[in-house]
N, C-alpha and C. Protein backbone atom coordinates (compact mmCIF):
# COMPACT_ATOMS: atom_id res chain seq x y z
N UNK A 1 -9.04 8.85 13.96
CA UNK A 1 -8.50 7.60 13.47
C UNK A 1 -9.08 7.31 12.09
N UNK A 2 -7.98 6.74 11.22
CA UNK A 2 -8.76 6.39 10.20
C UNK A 2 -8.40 5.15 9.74
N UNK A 3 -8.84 4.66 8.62
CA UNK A 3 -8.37 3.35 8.59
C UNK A 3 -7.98 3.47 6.88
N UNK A 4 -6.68 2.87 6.44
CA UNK A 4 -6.01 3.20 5.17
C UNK A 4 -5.68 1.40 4.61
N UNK A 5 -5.38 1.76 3.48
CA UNK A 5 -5.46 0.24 2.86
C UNK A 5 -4.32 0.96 1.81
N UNK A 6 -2.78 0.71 2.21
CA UNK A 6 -1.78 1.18 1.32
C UNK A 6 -0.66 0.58 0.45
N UNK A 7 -1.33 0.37 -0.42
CA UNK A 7 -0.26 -0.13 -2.00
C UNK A 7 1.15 -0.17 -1.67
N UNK A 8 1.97 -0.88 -2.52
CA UNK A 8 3.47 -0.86 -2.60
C UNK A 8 4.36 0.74 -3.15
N UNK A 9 3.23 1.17 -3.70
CA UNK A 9 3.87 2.19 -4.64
C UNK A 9 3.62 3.28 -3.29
N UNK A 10 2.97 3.71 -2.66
CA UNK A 10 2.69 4.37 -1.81
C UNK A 10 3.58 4.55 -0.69
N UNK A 11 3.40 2.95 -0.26
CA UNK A 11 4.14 3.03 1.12
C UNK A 11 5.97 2.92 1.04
N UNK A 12 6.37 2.72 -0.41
CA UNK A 12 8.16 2.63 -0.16
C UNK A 12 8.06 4.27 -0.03
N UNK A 13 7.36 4.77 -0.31
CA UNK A 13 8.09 6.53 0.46
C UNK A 13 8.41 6.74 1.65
N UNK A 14 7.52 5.80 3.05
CA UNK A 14 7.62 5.95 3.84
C UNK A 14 9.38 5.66 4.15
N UNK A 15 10.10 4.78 3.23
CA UNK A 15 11.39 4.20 3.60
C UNK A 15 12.60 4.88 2.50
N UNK A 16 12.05 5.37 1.14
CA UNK A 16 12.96 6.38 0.24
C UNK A 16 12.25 7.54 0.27
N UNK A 17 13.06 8.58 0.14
CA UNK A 17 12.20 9.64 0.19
C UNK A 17 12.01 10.37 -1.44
N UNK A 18 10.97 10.53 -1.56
CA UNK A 18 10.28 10.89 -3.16
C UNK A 18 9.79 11.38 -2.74
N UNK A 19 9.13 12.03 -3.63
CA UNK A 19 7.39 12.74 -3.51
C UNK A 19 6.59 12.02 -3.41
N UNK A 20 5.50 12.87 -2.42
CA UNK A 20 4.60 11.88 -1.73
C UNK A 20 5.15 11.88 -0.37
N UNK A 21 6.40 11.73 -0.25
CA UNK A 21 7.02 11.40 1.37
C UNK A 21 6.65 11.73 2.77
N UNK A 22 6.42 13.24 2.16
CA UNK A 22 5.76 13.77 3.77
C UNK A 22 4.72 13.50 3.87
N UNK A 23 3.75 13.34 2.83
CA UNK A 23 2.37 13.14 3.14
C UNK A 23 2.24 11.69 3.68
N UNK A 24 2.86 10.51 3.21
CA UNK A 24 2.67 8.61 3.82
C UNK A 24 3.26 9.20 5.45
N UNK A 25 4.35 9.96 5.38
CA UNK A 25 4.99 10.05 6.63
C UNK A 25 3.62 10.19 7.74
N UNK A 26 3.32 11.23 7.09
CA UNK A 26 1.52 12.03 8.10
C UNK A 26 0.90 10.99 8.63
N UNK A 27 0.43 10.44 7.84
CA UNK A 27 -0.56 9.20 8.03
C UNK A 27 0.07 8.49 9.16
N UNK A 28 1.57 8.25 9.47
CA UNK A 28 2.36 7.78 10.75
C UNK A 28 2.02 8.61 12.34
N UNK A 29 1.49 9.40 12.03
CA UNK A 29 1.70 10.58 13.35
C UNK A 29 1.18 9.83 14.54
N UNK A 30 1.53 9.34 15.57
CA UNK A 30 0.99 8.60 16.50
C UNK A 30 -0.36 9.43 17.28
N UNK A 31 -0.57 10.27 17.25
CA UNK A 31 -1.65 10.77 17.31
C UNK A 31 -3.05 10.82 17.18
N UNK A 32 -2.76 10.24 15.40
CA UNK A 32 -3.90 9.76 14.71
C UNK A 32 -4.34 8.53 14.85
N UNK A 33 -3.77 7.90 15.32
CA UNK A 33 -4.10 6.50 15.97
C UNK A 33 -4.61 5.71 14.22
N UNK A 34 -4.03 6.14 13.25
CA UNK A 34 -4.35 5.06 11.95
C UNK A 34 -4.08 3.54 11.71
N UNK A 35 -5.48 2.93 11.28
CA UNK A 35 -5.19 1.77 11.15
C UNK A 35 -4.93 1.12 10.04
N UNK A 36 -3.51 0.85 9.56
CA UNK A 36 -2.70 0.82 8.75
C UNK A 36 -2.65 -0.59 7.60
N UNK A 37 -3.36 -0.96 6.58
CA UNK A 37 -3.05 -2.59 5.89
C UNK A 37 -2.25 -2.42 4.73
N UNK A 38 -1.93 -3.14 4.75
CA UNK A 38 -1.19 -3.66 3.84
C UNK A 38 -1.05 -5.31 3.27
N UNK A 39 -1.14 -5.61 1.93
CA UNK A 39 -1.04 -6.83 1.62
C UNK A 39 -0.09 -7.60 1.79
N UNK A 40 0.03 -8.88 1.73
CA UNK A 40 1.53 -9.37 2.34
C UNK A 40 2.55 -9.36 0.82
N UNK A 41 2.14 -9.20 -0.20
CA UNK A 41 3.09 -8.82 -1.40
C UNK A 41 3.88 -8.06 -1.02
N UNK A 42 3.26 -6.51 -0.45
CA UNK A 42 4.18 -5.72 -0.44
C UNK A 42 4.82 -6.06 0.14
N UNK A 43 5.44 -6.94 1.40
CA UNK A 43 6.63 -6.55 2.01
C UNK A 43 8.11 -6.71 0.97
N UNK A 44 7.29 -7.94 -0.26
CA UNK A 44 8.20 -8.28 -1.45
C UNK A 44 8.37 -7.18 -2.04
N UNK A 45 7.38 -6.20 -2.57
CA UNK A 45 7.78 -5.15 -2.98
C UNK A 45 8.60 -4.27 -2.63
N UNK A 46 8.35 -3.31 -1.23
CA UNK A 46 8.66 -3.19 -0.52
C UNK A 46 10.65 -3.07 -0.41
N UNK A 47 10.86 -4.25 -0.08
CA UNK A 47 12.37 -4.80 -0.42
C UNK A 47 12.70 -4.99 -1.34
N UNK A 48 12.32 -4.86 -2.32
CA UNK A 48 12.63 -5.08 -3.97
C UNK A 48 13.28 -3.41 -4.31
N UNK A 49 12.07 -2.53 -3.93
CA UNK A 49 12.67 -0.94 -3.99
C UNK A 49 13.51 -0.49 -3.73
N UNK A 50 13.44 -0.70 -2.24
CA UNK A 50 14.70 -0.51 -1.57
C UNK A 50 16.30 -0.75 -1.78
N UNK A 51 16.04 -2.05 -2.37
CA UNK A 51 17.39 -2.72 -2.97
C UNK A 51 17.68 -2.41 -4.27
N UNK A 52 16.58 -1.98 -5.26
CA UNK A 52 17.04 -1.05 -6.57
C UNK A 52 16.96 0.02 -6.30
N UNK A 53 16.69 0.73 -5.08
CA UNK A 53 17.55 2.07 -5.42
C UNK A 53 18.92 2.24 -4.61
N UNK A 54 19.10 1.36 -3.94
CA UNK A 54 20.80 0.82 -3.66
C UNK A 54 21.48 0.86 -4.74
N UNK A 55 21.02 -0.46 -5.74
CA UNK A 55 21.56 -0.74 -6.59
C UNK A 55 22.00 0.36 -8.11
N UNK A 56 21.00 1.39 -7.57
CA UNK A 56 21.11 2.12 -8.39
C UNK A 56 21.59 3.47 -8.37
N UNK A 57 22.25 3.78 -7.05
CA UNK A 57 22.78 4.31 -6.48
C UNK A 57 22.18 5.81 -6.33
N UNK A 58 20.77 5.33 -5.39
CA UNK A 58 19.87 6.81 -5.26
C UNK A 58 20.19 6.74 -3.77
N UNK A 59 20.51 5.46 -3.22
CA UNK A 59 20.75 5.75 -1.45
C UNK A 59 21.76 4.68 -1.50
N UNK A 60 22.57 4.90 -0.11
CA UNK A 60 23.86 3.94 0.27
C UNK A 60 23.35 2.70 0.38
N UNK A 61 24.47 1.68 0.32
CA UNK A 61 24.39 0.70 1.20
C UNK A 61 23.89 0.86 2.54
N UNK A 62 24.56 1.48 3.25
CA UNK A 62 24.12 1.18 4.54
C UNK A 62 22.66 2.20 4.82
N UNK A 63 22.74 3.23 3.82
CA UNK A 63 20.92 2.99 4.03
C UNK A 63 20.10 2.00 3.68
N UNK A 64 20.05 1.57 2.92
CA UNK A 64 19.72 0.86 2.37
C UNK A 64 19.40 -0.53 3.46
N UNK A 65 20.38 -1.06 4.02
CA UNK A 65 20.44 -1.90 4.94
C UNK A 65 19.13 -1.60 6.03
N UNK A 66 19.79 -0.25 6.21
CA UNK A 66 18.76 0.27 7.83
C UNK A 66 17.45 0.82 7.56
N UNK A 67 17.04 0.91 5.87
CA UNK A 67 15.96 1.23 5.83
C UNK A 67 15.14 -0.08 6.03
N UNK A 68 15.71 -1.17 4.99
CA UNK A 68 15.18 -2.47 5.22
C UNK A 68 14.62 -3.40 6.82
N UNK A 69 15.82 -2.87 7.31
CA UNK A 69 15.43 -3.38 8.37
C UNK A 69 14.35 -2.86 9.39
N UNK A 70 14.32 -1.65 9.43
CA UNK A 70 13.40 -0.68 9.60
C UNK A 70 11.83 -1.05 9.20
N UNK A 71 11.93 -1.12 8.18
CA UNK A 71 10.63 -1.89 7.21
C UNK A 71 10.56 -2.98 7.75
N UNK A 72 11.34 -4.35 7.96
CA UNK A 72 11.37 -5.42 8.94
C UNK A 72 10.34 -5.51 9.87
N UNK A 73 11.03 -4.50 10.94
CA UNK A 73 10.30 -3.92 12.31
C UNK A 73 9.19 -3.86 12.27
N UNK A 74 9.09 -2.52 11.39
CA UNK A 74 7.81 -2.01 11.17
C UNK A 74 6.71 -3.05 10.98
N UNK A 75 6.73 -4.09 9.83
CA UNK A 75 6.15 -5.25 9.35
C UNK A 75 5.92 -5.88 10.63
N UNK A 76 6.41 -6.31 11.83
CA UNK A 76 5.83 -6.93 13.07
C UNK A 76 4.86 -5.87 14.00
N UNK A 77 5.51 -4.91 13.51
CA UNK A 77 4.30 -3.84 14.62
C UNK A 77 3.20 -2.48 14.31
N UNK A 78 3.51 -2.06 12.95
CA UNK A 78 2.74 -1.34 12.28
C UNK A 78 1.65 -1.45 11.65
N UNK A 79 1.57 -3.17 10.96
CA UNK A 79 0.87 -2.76 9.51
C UNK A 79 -0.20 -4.31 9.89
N UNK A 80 -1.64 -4.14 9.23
CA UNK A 80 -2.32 -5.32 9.51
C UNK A 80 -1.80 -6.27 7.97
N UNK A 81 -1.38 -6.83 8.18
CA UNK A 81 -1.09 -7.87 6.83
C UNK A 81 -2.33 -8.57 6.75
N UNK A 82 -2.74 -8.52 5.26
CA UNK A 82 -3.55 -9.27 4.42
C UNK A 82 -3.09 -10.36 3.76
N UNK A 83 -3.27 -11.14 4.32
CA UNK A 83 -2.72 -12.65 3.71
C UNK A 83 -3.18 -12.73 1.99
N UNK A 84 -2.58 -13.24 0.67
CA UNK A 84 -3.74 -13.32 -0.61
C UNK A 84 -3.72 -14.63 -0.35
N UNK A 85 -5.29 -14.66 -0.05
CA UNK A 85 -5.95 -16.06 -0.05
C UNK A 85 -6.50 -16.60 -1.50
N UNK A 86 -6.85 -17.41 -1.71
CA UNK A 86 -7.72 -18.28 -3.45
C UNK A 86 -8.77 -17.25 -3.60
N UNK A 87 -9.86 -16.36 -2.73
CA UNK A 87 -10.47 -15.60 -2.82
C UNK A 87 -10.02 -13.97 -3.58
N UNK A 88 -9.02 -13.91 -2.86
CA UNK A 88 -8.63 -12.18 -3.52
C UNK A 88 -7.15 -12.76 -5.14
N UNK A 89 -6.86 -13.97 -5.18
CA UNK A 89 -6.52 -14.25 -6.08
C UNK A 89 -7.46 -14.41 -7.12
N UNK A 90 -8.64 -14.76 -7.16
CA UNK A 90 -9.98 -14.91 -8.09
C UNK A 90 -10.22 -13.51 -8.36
N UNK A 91 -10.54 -12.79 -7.24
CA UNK A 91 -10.79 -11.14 -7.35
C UNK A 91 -9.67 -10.67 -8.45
N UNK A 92 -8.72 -10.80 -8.46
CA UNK A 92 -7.43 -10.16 -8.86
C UNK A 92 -7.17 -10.34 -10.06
N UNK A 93 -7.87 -11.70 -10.73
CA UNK A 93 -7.91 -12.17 -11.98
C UNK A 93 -8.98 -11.70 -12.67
N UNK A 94 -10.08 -10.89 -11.88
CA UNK A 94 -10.80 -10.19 -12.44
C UNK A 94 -10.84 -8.78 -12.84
N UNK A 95 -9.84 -8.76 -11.61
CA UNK A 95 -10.13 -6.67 -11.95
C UNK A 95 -8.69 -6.44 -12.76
N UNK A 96 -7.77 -7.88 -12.95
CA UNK A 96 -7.00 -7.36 -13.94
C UNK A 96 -7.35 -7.27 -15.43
N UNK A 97 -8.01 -8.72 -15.50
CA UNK A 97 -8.89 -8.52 -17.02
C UNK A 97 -10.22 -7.57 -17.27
N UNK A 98 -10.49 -6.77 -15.97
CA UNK A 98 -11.67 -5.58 -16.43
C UNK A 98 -11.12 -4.19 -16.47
N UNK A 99 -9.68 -3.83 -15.59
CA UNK A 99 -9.25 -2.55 -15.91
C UNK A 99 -7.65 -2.73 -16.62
N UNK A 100 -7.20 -4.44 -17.32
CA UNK A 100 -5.69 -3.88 -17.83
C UNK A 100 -5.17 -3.82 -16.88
N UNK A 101 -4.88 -4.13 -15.70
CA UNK A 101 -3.93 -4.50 -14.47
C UNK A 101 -2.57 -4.90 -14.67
N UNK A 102 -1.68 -4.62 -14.04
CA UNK A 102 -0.36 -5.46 -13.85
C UNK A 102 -0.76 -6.59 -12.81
N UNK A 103 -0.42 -7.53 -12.66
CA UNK A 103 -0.57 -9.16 -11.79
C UNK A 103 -0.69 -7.93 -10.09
N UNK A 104 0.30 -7.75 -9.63
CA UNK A 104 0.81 -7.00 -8.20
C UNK A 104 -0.61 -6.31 -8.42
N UNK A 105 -0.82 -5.39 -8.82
CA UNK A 105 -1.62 -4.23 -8.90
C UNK A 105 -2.95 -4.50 -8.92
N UNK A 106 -2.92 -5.84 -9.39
CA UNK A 106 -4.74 -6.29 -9.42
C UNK A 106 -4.84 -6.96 -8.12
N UNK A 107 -4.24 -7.36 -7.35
CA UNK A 107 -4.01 -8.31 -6.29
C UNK A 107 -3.89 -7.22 -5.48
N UNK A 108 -2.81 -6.01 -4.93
CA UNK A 108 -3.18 -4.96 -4.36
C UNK A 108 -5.04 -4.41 -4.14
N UNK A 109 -5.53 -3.91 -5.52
CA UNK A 109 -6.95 -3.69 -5.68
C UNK A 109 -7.48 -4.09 -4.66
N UNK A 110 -7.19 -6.14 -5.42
CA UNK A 110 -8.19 -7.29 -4.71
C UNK A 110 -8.35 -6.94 -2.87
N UNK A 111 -7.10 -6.86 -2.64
CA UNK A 111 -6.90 -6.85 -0.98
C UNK A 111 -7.44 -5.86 -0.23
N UNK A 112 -7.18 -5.14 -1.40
CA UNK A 112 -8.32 -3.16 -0.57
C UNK A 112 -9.49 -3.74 -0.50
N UNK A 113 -9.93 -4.07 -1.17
CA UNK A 113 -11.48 -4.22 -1.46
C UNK A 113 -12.31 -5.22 -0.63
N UNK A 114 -11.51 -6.46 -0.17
CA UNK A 114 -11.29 -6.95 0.84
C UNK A 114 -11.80 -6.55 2.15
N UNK A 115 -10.60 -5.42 2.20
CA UNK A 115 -10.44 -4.70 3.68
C UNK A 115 -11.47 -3.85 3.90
N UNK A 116 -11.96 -3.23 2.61
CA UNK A 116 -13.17 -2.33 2.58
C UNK A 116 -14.82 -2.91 2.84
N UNK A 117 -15.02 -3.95 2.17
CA UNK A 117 -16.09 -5.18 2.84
C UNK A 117 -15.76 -5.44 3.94
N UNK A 118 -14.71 -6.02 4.99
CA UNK A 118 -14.93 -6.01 5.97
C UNK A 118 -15.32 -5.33 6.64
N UNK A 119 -14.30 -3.96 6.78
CA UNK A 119 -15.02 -2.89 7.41
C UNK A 119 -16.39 -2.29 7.29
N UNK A 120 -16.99 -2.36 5.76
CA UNK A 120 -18.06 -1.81 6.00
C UNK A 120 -19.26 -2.85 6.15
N UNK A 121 -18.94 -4.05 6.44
CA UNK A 121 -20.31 -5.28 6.84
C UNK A 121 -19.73 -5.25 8.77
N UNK A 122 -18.82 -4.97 9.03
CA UNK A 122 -18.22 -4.81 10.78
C UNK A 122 -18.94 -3.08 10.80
N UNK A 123 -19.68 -2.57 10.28
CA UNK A 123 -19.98 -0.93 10.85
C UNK A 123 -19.35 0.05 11.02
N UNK A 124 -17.95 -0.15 10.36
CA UNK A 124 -17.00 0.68 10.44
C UNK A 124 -17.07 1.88 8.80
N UNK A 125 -16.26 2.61 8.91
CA UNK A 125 -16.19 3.46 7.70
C UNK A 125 -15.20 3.23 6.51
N UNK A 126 -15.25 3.26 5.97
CA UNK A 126 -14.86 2.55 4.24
C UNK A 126 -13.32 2.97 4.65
N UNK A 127 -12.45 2.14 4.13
CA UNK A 127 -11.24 2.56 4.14
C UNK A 127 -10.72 3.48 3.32
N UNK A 128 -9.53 4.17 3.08
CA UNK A 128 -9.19 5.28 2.04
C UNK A 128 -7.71 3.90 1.35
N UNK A 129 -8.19 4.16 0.13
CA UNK A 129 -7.05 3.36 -0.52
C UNK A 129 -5.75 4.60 -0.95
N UNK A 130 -4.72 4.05 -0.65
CA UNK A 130 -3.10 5.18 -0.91
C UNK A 130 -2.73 4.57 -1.84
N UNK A 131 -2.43 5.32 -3.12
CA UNK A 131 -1.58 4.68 -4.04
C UNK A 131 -0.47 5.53 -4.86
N UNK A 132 0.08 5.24 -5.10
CA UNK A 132 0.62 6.88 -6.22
C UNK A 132 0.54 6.12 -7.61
N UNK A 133 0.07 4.85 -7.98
CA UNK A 133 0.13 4.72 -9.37
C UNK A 133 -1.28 4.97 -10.28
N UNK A 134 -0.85 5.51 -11.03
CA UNK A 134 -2.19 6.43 -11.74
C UNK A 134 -3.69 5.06 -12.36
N UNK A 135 -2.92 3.97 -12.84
CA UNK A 135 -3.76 3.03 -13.46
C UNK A 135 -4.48 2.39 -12.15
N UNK A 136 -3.97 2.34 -10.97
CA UNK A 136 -4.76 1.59 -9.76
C UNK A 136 -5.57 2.53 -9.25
N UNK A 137 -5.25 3.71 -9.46
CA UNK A 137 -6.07 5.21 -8.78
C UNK A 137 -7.31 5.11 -9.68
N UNK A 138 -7.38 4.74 -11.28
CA UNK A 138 -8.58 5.20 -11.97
C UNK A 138 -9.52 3.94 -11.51
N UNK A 139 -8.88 2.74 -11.29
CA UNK A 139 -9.34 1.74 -10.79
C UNK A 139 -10.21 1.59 -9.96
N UNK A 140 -9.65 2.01 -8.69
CA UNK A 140 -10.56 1.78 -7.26
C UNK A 140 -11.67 2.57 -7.05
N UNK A 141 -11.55 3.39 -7.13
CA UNK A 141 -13.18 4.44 -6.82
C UNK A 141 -14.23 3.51 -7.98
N UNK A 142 -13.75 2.95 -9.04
CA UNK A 142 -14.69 2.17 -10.01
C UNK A 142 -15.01 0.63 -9.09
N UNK A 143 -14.06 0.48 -8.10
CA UNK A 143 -14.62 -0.44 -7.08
C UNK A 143 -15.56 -0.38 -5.69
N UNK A 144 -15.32 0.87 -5.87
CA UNK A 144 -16.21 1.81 -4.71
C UNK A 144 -15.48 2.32 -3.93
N UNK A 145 -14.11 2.20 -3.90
CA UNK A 145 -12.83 2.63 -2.78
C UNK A 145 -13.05 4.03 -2.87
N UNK A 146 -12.51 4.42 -1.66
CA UNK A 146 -12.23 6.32 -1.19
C UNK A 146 -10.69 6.32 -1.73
N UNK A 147 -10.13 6.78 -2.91
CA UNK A 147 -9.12 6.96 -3.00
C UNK A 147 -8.15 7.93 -3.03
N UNK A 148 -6.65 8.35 -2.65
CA UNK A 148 -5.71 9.12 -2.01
C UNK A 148 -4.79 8.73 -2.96
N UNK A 149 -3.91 9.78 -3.08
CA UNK A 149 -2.52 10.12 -3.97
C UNK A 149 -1.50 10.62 -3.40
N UNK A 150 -0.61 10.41 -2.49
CA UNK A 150 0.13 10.74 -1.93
C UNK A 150 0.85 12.09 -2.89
N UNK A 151 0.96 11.39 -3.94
CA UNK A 151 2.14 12.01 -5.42
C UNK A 151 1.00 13.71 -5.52
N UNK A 152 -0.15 13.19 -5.28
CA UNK A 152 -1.38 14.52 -5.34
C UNK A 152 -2.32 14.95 -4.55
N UNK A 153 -1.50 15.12 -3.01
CA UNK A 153 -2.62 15.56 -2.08
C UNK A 153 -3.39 16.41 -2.47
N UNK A 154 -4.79 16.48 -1.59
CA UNK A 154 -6.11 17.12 -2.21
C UNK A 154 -5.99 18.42 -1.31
């Protein structure tokens, strides 16, 4: 079992398929019993993707529909949602003005980092942060995160 803390950019593979795909898919294997977070942005993100690449005609409508909804589902039974509280909004305003952040992307960070203090003041083992965007990847290990590239498995 492991425990993962996975970005917007990461996890729409699990629902379009890009590169990266099979590998977010892995991390699903019921086997592994992974314990899965995610911030509550992404689900905005998330559906934002999905619906521009409808719109942009990389998948149908009606995929499009059933991936969403899919993602829906998933969102009640897969993923631990991280609420952004005034705390990881403060965080977020920091690590955007110390690494050049996009707003989403510093607030993503904030929420790993989060999840990673919890776990490691609860005795558990540091989470692995998933991202495929290169500016949040140089980021997190400078936060102390274990970080993963779907786009560049190791």
């Amino acid at each position: 079992m492991g425990i993962y803390f996975i970005d917007s950019s990461a996890l729409v593979k699990r629902y379009i398929n890009e590169v990266g795909s099979t590998w977010i898919l892995g991390l699903f294997a019921p086997t592994l019993n992974n314990e899965i977070f995610i911030a509550a942005i992404t689900s905005v993100e998330i559906v934002a993707a999905i619906t521009r690449a409808e719109r942009g005609k990389r998948i149908s409508a009606s995929d499009a529909l059933a991936v969403r909804n899919q993602f829906r589902n998933d969102l009640q039974v897969e993923y631990q949602v991280i609420e952004i509280t005034e705390s990881i909004i403060i965080a977020g305003m920091v690590l955007a003005e110390t690494y050049g952040l996009r707003g989403y992307d510093a607030i993503q960070l904030a929420a790993g980092c989060t999840v990673n203090t919890l776990c490691i003041s609860s005795g558990l083992a540091p989470i692995v942060f998933v991202s495929a965007d290169n500016e949040l990847n140089v980021a997190a290990p400078k936060e102390g995160l274990i970080v993963e590239n779907p786009n560049k498995p190791n």
